[in-house]
C-alpha atoms as a PDB file:
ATOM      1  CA  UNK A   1       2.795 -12.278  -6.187  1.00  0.00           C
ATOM      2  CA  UNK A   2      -0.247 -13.022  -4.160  1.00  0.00           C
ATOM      3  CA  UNK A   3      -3.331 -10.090  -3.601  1.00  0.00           C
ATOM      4  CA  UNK A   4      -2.348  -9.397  -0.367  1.00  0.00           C
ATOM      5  CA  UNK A   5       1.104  -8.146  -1.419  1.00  0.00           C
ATOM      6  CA  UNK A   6      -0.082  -6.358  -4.640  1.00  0.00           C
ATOM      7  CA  UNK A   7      -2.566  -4.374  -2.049  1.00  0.00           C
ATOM      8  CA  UNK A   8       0.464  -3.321   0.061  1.00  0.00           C
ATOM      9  CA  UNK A   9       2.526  -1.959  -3.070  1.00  0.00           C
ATOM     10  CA  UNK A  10      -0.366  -0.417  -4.190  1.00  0.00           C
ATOM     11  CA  UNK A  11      -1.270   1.365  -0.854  1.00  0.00           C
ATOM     12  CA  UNK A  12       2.992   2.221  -0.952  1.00  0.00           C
ATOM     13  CA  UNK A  13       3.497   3.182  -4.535  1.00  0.00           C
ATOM     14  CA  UNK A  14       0.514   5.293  -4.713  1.00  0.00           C
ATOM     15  CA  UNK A  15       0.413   6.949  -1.728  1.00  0.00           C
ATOM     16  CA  UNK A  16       4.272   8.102  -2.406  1.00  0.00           C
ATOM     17  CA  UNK A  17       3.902   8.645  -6.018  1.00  0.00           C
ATOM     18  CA  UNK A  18       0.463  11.279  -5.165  1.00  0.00           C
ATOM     19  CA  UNK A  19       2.772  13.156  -2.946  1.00  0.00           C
ATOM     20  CA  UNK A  20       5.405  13.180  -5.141  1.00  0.00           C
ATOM     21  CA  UNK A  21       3.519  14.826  -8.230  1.00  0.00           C
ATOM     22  CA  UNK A  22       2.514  18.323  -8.221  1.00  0.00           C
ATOM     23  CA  UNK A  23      -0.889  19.599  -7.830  1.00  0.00           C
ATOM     24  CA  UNK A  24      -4.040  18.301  -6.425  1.00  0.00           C
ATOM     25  CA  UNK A  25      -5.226  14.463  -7.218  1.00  0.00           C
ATOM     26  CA  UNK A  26      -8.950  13.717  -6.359  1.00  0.00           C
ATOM     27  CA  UNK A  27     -10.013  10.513  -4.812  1.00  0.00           C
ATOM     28  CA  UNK A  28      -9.546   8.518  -1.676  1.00  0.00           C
ATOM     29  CA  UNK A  29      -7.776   5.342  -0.993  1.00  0.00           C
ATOM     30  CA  UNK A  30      -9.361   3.045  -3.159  1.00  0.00           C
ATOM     31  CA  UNK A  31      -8.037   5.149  -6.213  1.00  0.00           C
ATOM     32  CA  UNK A  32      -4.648   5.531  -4.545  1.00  0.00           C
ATOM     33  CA  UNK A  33      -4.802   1.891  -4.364  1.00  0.00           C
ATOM     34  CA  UNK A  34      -5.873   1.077  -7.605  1.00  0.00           C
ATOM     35  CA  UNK A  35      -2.933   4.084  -8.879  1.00  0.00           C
ATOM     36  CA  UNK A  36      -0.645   1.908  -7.188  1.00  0.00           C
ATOM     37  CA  UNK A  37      -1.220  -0.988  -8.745  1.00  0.00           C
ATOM     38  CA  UNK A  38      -1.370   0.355 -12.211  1.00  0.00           C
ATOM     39  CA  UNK A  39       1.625   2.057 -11.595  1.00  0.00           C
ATOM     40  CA  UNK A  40       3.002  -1.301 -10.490  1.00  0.00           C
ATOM     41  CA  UNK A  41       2.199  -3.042 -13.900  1.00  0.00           C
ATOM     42  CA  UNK A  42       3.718   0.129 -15.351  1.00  0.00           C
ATOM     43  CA  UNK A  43       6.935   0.218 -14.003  1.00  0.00           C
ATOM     44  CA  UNK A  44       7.636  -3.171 -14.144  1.00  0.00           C
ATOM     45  CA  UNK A  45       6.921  -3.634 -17.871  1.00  0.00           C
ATOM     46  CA  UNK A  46       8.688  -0.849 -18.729  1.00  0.00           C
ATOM     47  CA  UNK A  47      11.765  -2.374 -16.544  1.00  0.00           C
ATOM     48  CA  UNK A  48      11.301  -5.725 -18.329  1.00  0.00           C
ATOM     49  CA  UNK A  49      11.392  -3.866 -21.839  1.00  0.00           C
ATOM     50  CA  UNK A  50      14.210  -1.951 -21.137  1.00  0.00           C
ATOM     51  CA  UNK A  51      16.235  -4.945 -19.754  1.00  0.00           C
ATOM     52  CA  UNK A  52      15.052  -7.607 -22.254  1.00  0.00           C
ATOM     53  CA  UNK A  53      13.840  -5.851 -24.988  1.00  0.00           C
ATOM     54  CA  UNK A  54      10.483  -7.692 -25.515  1.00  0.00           C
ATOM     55  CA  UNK A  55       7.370  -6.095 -24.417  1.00  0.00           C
ATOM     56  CA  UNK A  56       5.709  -8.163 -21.020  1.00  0.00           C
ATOM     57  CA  UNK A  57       3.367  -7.493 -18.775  1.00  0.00           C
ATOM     58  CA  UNK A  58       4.753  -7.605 -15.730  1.00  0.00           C
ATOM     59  CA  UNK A  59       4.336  -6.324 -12.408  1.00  0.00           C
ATOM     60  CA  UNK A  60       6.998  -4.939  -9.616  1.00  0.00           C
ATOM     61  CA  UNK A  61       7.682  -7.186  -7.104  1.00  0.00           C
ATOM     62  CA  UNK A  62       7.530  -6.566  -3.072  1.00  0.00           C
ATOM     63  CA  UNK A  63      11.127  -4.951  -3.307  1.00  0.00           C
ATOM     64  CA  UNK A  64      12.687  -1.914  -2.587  1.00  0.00           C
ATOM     65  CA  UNK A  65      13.522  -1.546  -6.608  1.00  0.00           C
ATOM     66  CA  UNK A  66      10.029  -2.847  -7.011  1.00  0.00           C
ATOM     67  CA  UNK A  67       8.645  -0.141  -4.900  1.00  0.00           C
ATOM     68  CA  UNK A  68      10.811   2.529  -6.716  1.00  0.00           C
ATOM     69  CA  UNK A  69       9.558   1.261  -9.759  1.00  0.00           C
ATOM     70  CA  UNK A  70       6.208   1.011  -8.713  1.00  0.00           C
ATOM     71  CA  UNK A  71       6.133   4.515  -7.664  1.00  0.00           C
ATOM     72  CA  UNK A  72       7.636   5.406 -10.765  1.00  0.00           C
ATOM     73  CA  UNK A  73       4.900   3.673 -12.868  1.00  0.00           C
ATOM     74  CA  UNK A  74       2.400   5.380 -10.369  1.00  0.00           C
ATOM     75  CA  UNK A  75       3.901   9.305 -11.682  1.00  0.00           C
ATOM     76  CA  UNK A  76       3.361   7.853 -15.018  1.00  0.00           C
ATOM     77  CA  UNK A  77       0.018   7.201 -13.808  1.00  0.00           C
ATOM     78  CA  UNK A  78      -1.409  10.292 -12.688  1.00  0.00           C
ATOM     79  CA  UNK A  79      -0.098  12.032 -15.796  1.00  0.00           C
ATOM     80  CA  UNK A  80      -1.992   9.849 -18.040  1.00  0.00           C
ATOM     81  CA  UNK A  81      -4.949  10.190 -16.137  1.00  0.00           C
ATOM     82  CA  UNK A  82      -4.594  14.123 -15.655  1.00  0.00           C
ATOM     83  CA  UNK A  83      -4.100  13.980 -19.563  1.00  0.00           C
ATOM     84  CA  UNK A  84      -7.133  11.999 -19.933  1.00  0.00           C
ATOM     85  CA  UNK A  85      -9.673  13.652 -17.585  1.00  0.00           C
ATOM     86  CA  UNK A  86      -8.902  17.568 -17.707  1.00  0.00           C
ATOM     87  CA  UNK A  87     -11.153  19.422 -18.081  1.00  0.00           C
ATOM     88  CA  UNK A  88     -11.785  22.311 -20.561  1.00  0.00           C
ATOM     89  CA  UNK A  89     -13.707  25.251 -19.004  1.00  0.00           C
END
């Protein structure tokens, strides 16, 4: 998959998968972009382990169940990231 098309999942997935998730996520587009694609690699690794078995690397392709995946990955995302940067006060 060329750059131009792993921008335009990222801009999808991680626009879709911030509104999906409750609560308030910080950052512009860039980080919604860079969500995106992270959630990409995500989802499709974990769709290549669950349907092969073997652990890949993988990205989702331009696809409607690459999207879904993507967006999937993205929730996955913003978890991991609210896990890793909360805050104690």
């Amino acid at each position: 998959m060329n750059i131009l098309a792993w921008i335009v999942l990222g801009l999808i997935a991680g626009a879709i998968g911030k509104a999906i998730y409750p609560g308030h996520q910080g950052g512009g587009i860039l980080a919604t972009l860079l969500l995106g694609i992270v959630g990409a690699f995500i989802g499709g690794t974990l769709a290549t382990l669950l349907t092969t078995g073997s652990l890949q690397f993988t990205a989702a392709t331009l696809s409607i169940p690459g999207i879904i995946l993507a967006i999937v990955g993205a929730i996955i995302a913003i978890f991991l990231w609210g896990l890793i940067s909360r805050r104690t006060a």
